[in-house]
C-alpha atoms as a PDB file:
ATOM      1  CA  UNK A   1       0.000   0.000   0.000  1.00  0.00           C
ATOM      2  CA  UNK A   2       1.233   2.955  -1.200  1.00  0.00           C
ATOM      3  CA  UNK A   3       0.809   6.224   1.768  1.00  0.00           C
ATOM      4  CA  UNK A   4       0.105   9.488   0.123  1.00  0.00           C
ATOM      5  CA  UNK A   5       2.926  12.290   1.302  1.00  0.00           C
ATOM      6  CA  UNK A   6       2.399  15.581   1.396  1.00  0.00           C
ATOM      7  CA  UNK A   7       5.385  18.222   2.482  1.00  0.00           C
ATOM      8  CA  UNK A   8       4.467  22.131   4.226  1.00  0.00           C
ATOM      9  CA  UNK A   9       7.237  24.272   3.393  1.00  0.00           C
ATOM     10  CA  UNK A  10       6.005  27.238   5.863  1.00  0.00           C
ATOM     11  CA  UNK A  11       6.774  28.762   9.257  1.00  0.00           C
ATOM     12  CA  UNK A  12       6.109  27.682  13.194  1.00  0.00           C
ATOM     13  CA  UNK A  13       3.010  29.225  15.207  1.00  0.00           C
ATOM     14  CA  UNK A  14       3.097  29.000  18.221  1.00  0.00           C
ATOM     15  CA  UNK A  15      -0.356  28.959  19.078  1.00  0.00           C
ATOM     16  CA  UNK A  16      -1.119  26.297  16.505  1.00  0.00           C
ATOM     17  CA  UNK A  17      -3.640  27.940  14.315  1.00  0.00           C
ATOM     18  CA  UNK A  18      -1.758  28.773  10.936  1.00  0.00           C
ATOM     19  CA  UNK A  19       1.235  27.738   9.539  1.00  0.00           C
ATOM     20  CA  UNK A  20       3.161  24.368   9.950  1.00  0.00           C
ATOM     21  CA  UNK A  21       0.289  23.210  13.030  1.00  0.00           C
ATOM     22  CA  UNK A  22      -2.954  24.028  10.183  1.00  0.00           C
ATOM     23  CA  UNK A  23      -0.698  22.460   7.533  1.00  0.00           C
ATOM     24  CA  UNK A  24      -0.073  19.547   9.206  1.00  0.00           C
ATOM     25  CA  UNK A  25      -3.574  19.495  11.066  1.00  0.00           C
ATOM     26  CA  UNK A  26      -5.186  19.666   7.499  1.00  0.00           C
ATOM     27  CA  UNK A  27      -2.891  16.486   6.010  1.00  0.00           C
ATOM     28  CA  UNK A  28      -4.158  14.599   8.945  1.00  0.00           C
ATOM     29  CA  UNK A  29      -7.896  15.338   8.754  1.00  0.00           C
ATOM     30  CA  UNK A  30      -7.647  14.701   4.844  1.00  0.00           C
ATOM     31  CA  UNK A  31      -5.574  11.360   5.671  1.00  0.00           C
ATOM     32  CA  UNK A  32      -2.223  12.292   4.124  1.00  0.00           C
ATOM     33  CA  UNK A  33       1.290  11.989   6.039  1.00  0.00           C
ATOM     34  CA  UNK A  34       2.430  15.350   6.579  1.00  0.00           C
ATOM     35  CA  UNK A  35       6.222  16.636   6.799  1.00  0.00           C
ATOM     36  CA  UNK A  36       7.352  19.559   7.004  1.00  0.00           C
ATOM     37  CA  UNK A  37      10.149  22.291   6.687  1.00  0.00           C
ATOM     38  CA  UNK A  38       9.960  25.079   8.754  1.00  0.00           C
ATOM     39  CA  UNK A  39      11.285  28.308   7.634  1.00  0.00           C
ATOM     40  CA  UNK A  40      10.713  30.559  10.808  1.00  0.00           C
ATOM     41  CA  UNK A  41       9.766  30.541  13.940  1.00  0.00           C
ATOM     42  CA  UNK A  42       7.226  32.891  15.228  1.00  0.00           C
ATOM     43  CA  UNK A  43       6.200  34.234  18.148  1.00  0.00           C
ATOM     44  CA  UNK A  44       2.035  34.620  17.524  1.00  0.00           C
ATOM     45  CA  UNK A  45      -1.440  34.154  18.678  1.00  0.00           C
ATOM     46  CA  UNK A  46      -4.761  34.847  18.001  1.00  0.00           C
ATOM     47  CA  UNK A  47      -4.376  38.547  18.722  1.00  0.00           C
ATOM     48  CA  UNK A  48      -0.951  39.369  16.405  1.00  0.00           C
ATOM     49  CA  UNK A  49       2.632  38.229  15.616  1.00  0.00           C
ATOM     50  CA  UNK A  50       4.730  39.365  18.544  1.00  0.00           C
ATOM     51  CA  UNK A  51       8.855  38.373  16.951  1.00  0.00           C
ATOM     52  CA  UNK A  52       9.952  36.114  13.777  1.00  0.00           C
ATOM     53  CA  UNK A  53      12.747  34.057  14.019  1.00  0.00           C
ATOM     54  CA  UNK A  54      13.969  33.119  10.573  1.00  0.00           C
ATOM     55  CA  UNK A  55      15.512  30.032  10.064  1.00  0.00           C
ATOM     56  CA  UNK A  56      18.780  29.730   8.024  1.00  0.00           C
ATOM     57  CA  UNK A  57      18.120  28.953   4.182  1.00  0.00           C
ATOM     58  CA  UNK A  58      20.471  26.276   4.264  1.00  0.00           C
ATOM     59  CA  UNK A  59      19.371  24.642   7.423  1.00  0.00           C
ATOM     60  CA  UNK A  60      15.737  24.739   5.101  1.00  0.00           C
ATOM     61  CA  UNK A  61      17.972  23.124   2.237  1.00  0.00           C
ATOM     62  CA  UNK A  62      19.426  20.742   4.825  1.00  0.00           C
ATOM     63  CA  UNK A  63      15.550  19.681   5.875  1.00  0.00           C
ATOM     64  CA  UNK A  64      14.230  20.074   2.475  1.00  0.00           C
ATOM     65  CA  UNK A  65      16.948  17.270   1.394  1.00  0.00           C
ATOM     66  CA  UNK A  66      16.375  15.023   4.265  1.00  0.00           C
ATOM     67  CA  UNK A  67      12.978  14.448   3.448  1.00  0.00           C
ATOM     68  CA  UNK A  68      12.832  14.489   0.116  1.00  0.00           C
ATOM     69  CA  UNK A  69      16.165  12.094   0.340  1.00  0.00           C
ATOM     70  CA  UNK A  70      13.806   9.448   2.078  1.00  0.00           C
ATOM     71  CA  UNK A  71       9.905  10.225   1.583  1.00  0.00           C
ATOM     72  CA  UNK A  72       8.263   9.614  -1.870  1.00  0.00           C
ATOM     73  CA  UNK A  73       6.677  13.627  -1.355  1.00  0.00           C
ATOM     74  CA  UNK A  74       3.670  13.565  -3.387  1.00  0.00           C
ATOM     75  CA  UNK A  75       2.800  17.420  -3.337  1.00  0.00           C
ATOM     76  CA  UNK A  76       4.574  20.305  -1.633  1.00  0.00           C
ATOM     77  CA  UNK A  77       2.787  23.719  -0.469  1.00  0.00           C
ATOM     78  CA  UNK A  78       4.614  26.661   0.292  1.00  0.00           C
ATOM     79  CA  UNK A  79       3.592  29.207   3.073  1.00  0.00           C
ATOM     80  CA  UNK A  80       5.755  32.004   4.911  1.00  0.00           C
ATOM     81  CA  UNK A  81       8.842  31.671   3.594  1.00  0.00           C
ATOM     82  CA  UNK A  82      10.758  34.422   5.375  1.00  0.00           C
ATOM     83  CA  UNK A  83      13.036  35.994   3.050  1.00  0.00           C
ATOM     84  CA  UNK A  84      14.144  36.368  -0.450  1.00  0.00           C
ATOM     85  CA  UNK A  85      17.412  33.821   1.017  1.00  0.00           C
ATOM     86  CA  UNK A  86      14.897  30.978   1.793  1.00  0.00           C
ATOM     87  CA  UNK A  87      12.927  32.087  -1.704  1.00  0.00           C
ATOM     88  CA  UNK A  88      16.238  31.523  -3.591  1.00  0.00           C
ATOM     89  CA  UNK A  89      16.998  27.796  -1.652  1.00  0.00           C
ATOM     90  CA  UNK A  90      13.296  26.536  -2.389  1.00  0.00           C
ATOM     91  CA  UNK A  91      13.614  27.215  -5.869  1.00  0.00           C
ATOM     92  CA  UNK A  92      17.418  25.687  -5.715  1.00  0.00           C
ATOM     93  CA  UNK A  93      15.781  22.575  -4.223  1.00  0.00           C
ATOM     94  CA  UNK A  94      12.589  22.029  -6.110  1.00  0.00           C
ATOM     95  CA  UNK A  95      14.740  22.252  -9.342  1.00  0.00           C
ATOM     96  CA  UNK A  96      16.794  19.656  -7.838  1.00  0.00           C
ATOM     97  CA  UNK A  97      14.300  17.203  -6.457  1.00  0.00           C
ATOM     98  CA  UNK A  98      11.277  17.626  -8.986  1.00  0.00           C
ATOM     99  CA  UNK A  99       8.162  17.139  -6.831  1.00  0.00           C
ATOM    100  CA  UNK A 100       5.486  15.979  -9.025  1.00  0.00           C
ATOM    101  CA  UNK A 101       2.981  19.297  -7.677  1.00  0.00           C
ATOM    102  CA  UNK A 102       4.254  22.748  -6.250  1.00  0.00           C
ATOM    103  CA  UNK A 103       1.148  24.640  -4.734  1.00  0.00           C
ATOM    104  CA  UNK A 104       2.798  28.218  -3.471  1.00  0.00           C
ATOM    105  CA  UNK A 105       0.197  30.251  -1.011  1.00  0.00           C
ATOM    106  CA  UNK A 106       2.155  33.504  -1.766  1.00  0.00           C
ATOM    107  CA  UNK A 107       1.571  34.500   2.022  1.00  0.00           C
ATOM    108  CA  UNK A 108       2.659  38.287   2.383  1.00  0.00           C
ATOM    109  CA  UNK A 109       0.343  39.435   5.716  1.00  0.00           C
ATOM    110  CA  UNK A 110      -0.899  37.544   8.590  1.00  0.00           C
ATOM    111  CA  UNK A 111      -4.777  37.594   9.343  1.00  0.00           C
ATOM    112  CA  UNK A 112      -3.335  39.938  12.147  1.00  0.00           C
ATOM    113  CA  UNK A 113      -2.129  42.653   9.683  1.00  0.00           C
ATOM    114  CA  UNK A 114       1.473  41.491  10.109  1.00  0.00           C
ATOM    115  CA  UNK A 115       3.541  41.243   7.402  1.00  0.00           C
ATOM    116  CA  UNK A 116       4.924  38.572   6.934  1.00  0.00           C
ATOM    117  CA  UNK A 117       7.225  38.366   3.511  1.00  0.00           C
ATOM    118  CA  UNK A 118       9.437  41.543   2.682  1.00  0.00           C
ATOM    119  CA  UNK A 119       9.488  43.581   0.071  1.00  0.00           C
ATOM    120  CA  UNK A 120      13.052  42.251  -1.569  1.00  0.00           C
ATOM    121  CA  UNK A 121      11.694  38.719  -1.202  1.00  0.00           C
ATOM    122  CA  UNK A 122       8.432  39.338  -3.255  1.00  0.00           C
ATOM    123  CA  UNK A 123       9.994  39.864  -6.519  1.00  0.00           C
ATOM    124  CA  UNK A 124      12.082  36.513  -5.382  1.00  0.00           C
ATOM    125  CA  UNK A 125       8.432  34.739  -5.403  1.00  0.00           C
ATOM    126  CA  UNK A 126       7.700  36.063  -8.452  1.00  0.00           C
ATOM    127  CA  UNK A 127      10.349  35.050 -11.145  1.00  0.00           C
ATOM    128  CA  UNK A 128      11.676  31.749  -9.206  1.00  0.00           C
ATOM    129  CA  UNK A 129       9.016  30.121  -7.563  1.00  0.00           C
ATOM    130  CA  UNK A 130       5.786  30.886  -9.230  1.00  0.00           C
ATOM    131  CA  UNK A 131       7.397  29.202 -12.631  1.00  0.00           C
ATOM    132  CA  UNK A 132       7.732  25.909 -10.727  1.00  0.00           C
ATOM    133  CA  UNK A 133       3.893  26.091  -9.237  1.00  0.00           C
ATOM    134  CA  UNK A 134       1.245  23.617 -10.175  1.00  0.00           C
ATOM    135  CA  UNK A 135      -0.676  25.902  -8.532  1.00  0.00           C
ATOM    136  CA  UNK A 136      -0.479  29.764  -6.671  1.00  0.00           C
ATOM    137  CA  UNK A 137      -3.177  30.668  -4.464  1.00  0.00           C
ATOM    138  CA  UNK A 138      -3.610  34.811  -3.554  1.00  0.00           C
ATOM    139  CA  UNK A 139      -6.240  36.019  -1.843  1.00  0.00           C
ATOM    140  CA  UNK A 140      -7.587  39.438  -3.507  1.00  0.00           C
ATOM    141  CA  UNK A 141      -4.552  41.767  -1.891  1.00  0.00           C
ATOM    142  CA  UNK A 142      -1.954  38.806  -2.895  1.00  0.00           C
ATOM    143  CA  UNK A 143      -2.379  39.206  -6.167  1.00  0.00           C
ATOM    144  CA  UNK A 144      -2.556  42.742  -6.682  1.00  0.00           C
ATOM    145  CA  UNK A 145       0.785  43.101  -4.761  1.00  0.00           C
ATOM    146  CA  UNK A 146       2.062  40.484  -6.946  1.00  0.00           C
ATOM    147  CA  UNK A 147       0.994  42.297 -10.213  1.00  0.00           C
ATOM    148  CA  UNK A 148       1.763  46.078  -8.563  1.00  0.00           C
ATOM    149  CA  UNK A 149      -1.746  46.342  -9.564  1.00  0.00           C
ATOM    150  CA  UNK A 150      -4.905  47.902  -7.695  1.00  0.00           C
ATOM    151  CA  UNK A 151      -7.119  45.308  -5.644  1.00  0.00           C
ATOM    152  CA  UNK A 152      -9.480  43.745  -8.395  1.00  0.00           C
ATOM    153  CA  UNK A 153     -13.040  44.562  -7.339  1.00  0.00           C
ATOM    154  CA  UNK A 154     -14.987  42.823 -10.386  1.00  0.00           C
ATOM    155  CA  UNK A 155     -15.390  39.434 -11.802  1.00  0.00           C
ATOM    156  CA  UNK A 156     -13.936  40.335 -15.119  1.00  0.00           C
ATOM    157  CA  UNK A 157     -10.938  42.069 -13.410  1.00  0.00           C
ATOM    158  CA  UNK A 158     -10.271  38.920 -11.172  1.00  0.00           C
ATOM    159  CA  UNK A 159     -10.330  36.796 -13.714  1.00  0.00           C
ATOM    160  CA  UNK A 160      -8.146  39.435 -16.143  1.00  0.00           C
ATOM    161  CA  UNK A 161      -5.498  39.696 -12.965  1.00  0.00           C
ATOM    162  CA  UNK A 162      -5.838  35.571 -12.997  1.00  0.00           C
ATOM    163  CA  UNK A 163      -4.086  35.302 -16.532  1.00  0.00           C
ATOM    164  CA  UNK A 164      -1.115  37.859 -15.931  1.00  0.00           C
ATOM    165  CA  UNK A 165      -0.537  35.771 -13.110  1.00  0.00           C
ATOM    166  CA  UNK A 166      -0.177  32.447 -15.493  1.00  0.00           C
ATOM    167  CA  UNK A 167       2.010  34.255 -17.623  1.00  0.00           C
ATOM    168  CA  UNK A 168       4.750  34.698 -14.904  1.00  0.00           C
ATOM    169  CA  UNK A 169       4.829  30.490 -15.300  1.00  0.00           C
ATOM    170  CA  UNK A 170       2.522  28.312 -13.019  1.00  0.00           C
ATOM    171  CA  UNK A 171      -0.218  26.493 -14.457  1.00  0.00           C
ATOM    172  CA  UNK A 172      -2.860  26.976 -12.776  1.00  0.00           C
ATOM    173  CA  UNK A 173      -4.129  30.232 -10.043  1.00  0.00           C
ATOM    174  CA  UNK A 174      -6.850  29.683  -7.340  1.00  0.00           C
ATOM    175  CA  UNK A 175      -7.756  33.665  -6.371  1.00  0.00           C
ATOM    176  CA  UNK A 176      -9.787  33.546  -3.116  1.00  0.00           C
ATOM    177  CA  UNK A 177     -12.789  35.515  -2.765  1.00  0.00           C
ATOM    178  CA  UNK A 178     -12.498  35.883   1.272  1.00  0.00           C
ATOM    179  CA  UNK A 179     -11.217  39.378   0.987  1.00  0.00           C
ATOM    180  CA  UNK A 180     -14.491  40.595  -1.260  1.00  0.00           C
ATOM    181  CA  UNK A 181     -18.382  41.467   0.107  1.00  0.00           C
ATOM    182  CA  UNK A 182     -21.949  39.416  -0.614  1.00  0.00           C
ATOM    183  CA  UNK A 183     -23.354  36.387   1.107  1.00  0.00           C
ATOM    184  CA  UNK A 184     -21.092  33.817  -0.930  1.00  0.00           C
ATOM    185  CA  UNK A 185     -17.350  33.631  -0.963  1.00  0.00           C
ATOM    186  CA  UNK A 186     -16.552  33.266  -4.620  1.00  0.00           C
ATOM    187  CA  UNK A 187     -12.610  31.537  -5.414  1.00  0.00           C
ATOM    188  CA  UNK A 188     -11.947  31.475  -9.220  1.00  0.00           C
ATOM    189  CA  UNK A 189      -9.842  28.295 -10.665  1.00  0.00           C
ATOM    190  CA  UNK A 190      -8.171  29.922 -13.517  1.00  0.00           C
ATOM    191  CA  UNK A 191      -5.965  27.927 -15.763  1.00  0.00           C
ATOM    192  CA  UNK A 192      -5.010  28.503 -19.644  1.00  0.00           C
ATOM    193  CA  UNK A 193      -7.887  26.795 -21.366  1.00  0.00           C
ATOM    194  CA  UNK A 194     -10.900  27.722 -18.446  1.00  0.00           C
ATOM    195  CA  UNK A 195     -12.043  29.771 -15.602  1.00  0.00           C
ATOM    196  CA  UNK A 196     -13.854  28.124 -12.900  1.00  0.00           C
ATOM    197  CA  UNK A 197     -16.213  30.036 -10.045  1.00  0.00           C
ATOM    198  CA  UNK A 198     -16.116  27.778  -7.037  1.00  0.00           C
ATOM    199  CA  UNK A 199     -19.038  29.313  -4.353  1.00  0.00           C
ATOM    200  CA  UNK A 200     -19.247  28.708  -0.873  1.00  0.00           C
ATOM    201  CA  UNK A 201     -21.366  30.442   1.740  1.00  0.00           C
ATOM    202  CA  UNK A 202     -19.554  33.500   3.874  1.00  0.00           C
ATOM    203  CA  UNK A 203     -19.726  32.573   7.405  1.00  0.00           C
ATOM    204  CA  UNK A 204     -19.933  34.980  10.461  1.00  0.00           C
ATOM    205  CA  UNK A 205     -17.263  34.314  12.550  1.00  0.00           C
ATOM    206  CA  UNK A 206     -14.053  36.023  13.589  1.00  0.00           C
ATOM    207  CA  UNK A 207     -12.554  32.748  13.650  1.00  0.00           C
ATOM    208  CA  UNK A 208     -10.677  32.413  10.699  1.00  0.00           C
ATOM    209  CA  UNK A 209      -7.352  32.271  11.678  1.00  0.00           C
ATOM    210  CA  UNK A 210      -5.162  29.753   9.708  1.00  0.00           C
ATOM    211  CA  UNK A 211      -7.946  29.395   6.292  1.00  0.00           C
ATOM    212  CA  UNK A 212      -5.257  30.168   3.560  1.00  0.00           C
ATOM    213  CA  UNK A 213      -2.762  28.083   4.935  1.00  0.00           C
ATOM    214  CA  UNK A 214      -5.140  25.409   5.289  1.00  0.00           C
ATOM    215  CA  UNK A 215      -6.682  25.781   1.924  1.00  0.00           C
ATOM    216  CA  UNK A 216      -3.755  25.471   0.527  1.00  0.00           C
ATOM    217  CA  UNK A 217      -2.353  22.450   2.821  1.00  0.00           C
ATOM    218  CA  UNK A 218      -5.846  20.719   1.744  1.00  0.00           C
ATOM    219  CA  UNK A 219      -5.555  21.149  -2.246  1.00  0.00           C
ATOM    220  CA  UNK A 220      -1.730  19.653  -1.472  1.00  0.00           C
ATOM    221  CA  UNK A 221      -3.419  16.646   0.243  1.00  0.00           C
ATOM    222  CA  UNK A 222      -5.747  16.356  -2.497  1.00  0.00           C
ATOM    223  CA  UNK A 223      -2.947  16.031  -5.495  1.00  0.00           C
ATOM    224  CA  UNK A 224      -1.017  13.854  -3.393  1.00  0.00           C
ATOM    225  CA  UNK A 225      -3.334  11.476  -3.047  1.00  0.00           C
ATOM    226  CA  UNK A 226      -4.013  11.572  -6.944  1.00  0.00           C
ATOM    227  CA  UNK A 227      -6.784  13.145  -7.284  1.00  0.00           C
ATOM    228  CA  UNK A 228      -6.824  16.273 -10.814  1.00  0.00           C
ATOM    229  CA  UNK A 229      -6.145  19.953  -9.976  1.00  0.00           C
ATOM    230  CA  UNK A 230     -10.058  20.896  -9.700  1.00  0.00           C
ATOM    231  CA  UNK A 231     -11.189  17.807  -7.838  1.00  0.00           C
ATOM    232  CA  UNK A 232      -8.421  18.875  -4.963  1.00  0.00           C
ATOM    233  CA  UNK A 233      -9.146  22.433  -5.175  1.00  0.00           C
ATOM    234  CA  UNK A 234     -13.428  21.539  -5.294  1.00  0.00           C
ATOM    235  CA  UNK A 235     -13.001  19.209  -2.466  1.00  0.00           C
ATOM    236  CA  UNK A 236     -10.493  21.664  -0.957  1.00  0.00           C
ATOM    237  CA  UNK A 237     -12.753  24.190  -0.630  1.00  0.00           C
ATOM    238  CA  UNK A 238     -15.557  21.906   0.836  1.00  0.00           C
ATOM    239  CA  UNK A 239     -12.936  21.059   3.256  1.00  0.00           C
ATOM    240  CA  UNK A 240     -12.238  24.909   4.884  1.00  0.00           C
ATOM    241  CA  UNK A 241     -15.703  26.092   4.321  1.00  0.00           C
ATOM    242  CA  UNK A 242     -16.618  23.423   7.013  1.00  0.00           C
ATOM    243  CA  UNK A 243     -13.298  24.012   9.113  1.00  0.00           C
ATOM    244  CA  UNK A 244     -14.689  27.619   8.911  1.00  0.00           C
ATOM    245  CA  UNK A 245     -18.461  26.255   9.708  1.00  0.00           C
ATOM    246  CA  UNK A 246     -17.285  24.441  13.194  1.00  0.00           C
ATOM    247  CA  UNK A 247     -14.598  27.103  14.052  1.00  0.00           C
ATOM    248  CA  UNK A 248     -16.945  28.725  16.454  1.00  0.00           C
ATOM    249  CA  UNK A 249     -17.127  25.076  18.608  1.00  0.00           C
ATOM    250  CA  UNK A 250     -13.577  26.219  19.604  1.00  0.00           C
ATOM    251  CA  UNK A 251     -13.189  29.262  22.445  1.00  0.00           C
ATOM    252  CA  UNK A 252      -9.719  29.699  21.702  1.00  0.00           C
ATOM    253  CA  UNK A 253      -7.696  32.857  22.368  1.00  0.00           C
ATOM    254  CA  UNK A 254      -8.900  36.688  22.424  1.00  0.00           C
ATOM    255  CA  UNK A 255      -8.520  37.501  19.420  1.00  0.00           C
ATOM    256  CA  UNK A 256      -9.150  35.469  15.583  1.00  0.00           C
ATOM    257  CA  UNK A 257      -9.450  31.766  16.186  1.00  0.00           C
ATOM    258  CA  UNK A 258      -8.475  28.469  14.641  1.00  0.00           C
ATOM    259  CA  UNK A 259     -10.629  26.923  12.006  1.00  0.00           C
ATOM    260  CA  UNK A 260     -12.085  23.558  13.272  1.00  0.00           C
ATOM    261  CA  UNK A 261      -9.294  21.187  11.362  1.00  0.00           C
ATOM    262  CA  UNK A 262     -11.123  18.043  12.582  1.00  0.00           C
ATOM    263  CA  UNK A 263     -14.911  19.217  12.625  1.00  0.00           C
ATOM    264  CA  UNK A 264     -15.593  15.802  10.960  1.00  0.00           C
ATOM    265  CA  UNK A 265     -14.296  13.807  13.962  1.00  0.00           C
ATOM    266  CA  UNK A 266     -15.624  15.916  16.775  1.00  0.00           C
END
C-alpha cells in the first residue's frame, strides 16, 4: 500500500492555528502523512505576531533534502517563507528534487495585519518560484501586490489579474474571494484553457485564523493522493468552508481563532 505524502514548506506558530500546526492538522484530517520544513519561527497568537525568528536557508535546504532524500513527497505547499534567502533555496531545491505538484500560497500578511514576507523577497516569489507552481493561491490583496496592480473589485478584473498571473509560469491560479463582500465567498480556478467560479457560503465568525494556509495544505493533500487539480481544489474548498463552519465550537484565544481542522471527527 502505497501512503500518500504531502510536504508544508512554511513557518512555526506558536499557538497552533496557521502555519506548519494548520498544515499539518489539514494532512491529517484529509488522511495524508504530513512533513514539514519550517522556515521561521514565530512568536504569535490569536491577537498578532509578537517576533519572527527566521531560520537559516540552508538549514531549510538541509531539511528540504532530508525528506525528500527518504519520503516519496507527493505534493509540496509553500507558506511564509521568510526571506528572499529561503525564496532563492526553495527554488534551488525544487529544481533539484522535482516534486510531481508545487502549490505556493504567496503569504505576504498575517490575518493579524502582520507582514509577513518583505518587500526584496516578493519579486524573489515572483520570477523563481511561481514558474515551478502547479498551482499559486492569492487572496484578492496577494495578487494585486504580486501584479503592482490595484485590488481587483470585479469578476472580469479577477479573472483578467488571474491570466497575468499564469504568464509569470505556473499552471494553474486559485484567487480567493475571502477578501471581497456578498453572502457567498466566490474563489476562481483559472488555468489557460478555463475559468472556474467555485461558491461557498460566507460565514460569520471572527474565527478564521489559519484558512489560507489550510486551503492550501488541503488542495496539497488532495494532489497527493491523486486526485486532478479541480477535484483537490473543489473538495479543498468543501474542506475549509466546514473548518470555517465548526470554528466557532472552539473558544480559543482573544482575538481570531483556529478553524475547526477536525470538525468531521468531533
Amino acid at each position: 500500500m502505497t501512503t500518500p505524502v504531502a510536504l508544508s514548506i512554511a513557518g512555526s506558530d506558536s499557538s497552533g492555528g496557521a502555519g506548519i500546526q494548520a498544515d499539518l492538522k489539514t494532512f491529517a484530517a484529509l488522511s495524508v502523512y504530513g512533513a514539514s520544513a519550517i522556515t521561521a519561527l514565530t512568536a504569535q497568537n490569536t491577537r498578532g505576531v509578537s517576533a519572527i525568528h527566521p531560520v537559516p536557508p540552508e538549514f531549510v535546504t538541509a531539511q528540504l533534502d532530508a525528506v525528500f532524500a527518504d519520503l516519496s513527497v507527493g505534493a509540496v505547499k509553500t507558506g511564509m517563507l521568510g526571506g528572499r534567502a529561503t525564496v532563492d533555496a526553495l527554488a534551488a531545491a525544487f529544481k533539484r528534487w522535482s516534486p510531481p505538484f508545487v502549490v505556493i500560497d504567496p503569504v505576504m500578511v498575517a490575518t493579524s495585519g502582520d507582514r509577513l514576507l518583505p518587500a526584496d523577497a516578493v519579486d524573489a516569489l515572483r520570477t523563481k518560484l511561481i514558474p515551478l507552481a502547479a498551482i499559486i493561491t492569492p487572496n484578492l490583496p496577494e495578487a494585486a501586490v504580486l501584479l503592482s496592480e490595484p485590488v481587483a473589485v470585479s469578476d472580469a478584473a479577477i479573472e483578467s489579474q488571474g491570466r497575468r498571473l499564469l504568464s509569470l509560469g505556473c499552471s494553474h491560479v486559485l484567487i480567493k474571494g475571502g477578501h471581497a463582500h456578498g453572502s457567498e465567498s466566490i474563489d476562481y480556478l483559472i488555468s489557460a484553457n478555463s475559468t472556474v467560479p467555485l461558491a461557498g457560503p460566507r460565514f460569520i465568525t471572527q474565527n478564521t485564523h489559519g484558512t489560507g494556509c489550510s486551503l492550501s495544505a488541503a488542495i496539497a493533500a488532495g494532489l497527493a493522493k491523486g486526485e486532478d487539480m479541480e477535484t483537490a481544489v473543489r473538495n479543498a474548498k468543501v474542506f475549509i468552508s466546514a473548518a470555517i463552519a465548526s470554528a466557532d465550537r472552539f473558544a480559543v484565544g482573544h482575538g481570531r481563532g483556529p478553524v475547526h481542522h477536525f470538525h468531521r471527527y468531533y
